[in-house]
C-alpha atoms as a PDB file:
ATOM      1  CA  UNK A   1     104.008 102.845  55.495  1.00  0.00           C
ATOM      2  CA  UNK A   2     101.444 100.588  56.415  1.00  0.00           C
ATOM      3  CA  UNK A   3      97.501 100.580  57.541  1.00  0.00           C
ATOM      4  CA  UNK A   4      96.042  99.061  60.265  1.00  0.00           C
ATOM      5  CA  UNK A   5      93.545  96.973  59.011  1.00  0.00           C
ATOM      6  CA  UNK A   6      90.711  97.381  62.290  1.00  0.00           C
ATOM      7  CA  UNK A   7      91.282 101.405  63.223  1.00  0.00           C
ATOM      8  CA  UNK A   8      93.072 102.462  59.635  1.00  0.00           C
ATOM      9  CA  UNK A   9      96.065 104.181  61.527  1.00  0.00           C
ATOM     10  CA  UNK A  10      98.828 104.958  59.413  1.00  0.00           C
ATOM     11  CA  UNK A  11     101.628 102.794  61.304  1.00  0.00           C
ATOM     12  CA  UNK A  12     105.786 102.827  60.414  1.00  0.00           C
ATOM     13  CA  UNK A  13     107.274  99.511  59.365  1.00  0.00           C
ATOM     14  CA  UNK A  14     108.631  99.290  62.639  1.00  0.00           C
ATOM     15  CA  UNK A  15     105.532  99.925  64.842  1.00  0.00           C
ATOM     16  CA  UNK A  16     103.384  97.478  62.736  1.00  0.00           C
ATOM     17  CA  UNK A  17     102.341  93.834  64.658  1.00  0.00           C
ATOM     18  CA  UNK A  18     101.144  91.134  62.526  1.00  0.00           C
ATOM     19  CA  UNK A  19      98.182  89.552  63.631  1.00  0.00           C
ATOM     20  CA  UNK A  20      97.259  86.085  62.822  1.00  0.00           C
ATOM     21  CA  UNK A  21      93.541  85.562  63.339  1.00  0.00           C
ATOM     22  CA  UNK A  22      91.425  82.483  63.920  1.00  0.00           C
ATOM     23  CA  UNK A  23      90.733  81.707  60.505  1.00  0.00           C
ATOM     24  CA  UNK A  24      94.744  81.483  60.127  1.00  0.00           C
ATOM     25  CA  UNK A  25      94.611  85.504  58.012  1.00  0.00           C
ATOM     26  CA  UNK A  26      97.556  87.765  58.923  1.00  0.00           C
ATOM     27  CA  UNK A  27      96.490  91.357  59.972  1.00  0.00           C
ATOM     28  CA  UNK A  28      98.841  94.240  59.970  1.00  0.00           C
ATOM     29  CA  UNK A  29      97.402  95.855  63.301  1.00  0.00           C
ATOM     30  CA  UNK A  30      98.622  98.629  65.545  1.00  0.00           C
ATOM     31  CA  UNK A  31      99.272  98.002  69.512  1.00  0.00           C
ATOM     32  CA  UNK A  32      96.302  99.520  70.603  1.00  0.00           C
ATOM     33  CA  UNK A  33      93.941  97.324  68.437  1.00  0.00           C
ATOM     34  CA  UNK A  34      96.294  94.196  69.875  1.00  0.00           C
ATOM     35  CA  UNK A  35      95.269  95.283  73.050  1.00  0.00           C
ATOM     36  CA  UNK A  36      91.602  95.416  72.277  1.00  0.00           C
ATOM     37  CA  UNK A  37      91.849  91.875  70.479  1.00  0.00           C
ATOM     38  CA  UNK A  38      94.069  90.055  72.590  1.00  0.00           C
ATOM     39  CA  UNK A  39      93.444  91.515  75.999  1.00  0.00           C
ATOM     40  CA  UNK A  40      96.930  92.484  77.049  1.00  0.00           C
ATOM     41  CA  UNK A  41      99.124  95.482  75.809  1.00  0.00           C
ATOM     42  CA  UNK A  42     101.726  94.184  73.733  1.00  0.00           C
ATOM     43  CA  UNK A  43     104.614  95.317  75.668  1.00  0.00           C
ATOM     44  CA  UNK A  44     102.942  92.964  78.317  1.00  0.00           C
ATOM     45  CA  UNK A  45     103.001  90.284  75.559  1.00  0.00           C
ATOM     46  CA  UNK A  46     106.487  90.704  74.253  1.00  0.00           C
ATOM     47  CA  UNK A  47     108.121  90.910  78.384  1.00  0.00           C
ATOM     48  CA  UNK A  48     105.775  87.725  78.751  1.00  0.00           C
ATOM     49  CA  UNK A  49     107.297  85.605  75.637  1.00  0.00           C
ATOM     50  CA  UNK A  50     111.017  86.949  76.427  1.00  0.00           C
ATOM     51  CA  UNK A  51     110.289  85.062  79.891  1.00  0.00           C
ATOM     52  CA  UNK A  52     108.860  82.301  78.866  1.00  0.00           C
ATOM     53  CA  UNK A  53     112.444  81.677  76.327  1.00  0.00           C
ATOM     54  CA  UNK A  54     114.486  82.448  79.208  1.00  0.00           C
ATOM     55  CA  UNK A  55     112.753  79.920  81.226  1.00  0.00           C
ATOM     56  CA  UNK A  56     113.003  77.003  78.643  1.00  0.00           C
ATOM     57  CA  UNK A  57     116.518  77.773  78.289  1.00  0.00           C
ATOM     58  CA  UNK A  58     116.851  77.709  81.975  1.00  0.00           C
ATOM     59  CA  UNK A  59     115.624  74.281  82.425  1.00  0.00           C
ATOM     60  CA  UNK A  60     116.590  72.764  79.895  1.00  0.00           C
ATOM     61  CA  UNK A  61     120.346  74.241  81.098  1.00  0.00           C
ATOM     62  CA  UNK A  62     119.513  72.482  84.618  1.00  0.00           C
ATOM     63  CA  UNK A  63     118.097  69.240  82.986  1.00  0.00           C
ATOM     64  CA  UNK A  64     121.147  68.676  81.082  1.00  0.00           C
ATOM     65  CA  UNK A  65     123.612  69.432  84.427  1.00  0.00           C
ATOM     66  CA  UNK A  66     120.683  66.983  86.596  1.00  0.00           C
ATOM     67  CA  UNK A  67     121.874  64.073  83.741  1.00  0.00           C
ATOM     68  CA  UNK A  68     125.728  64.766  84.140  1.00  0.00           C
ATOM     69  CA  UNK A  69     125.291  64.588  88.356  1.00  0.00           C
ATOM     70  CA  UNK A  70     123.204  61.560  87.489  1.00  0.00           C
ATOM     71  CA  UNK A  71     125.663  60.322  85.667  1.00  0.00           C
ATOM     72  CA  UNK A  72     129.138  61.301  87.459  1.00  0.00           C
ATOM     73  CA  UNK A  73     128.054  61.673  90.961  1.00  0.00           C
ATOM     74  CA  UNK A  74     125.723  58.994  91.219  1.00  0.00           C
ATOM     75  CA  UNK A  75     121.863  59.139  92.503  1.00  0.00           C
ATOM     76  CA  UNK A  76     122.124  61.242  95.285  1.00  0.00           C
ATOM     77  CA  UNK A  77     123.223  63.983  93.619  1.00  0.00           C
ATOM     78  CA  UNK A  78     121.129  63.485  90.695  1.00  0.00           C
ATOM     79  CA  UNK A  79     118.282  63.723  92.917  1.00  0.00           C
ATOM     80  CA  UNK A  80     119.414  66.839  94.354  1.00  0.00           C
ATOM     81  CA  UNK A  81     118.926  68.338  90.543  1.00  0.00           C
ATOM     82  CA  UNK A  82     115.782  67.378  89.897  1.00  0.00           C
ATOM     83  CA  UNK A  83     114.537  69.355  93.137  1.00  0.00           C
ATOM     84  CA  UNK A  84     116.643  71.974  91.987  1.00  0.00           C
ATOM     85  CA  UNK A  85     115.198  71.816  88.130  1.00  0.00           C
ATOM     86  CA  UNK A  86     112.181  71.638  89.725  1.00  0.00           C
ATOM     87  CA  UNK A  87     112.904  75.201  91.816  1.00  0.00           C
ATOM     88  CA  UNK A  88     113.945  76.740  89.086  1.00  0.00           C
ATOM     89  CA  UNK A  89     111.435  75.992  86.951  1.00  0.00           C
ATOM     90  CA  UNK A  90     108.999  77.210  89.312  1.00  0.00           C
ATOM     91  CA  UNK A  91     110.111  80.171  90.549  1.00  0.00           C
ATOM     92  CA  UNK A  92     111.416  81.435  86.726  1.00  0.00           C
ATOM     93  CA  UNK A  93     107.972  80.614  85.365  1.00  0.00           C
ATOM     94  CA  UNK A  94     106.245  82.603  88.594  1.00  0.00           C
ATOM     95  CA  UNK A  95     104.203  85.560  87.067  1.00  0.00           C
ATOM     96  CA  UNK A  96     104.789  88.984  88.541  1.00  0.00           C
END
């Protein structure tokens, strides 16, 4: 069992969020006190950051194909990645 250190809220191991704060402290706070610090409820947060992953992995995925074209196919087709690295990278990192 563990405390909340801004409301006191008795929280269970698994409900707990650690807080880092500016001074580089970590906080065991509760999700309603991360969405009065932060701004944003944490299930917000945590769909946010599980994007953001899926999105590196994503381009990084199409980067590495974009150098094999490059390198097998020739220019043209290299090209062709790039705008397509460049699609998915902007519609996977558009926020809804």
């Amino acid at each position: 069992m563990l405390k909340c250190e801004h409301c006191g809220t008795i929280l269970e191991e698994k409900d707990a969020l650690r807080h880092k704060t500016e001074d580089g402290r970590e906080e065991i706070i509760c999700k309603p006190c991360f969405q009065k610090i932060t701004g944003v409820d944490y299930d917000t947060f945590a769909f946010r950051r599980e994007n953001a992953k899926q999105t590196i992995f994503a381009v990084l995925f199409c980067v590495a194909a974009t150098i094999y074209a490059f390198v097998e196919k020739g220019p043209l087709w290299g090209g062709l990645g790039i705008v397509l690295t460049i699609a998915v990278y902007l519609f996977a990192s558009k926020a809804r």
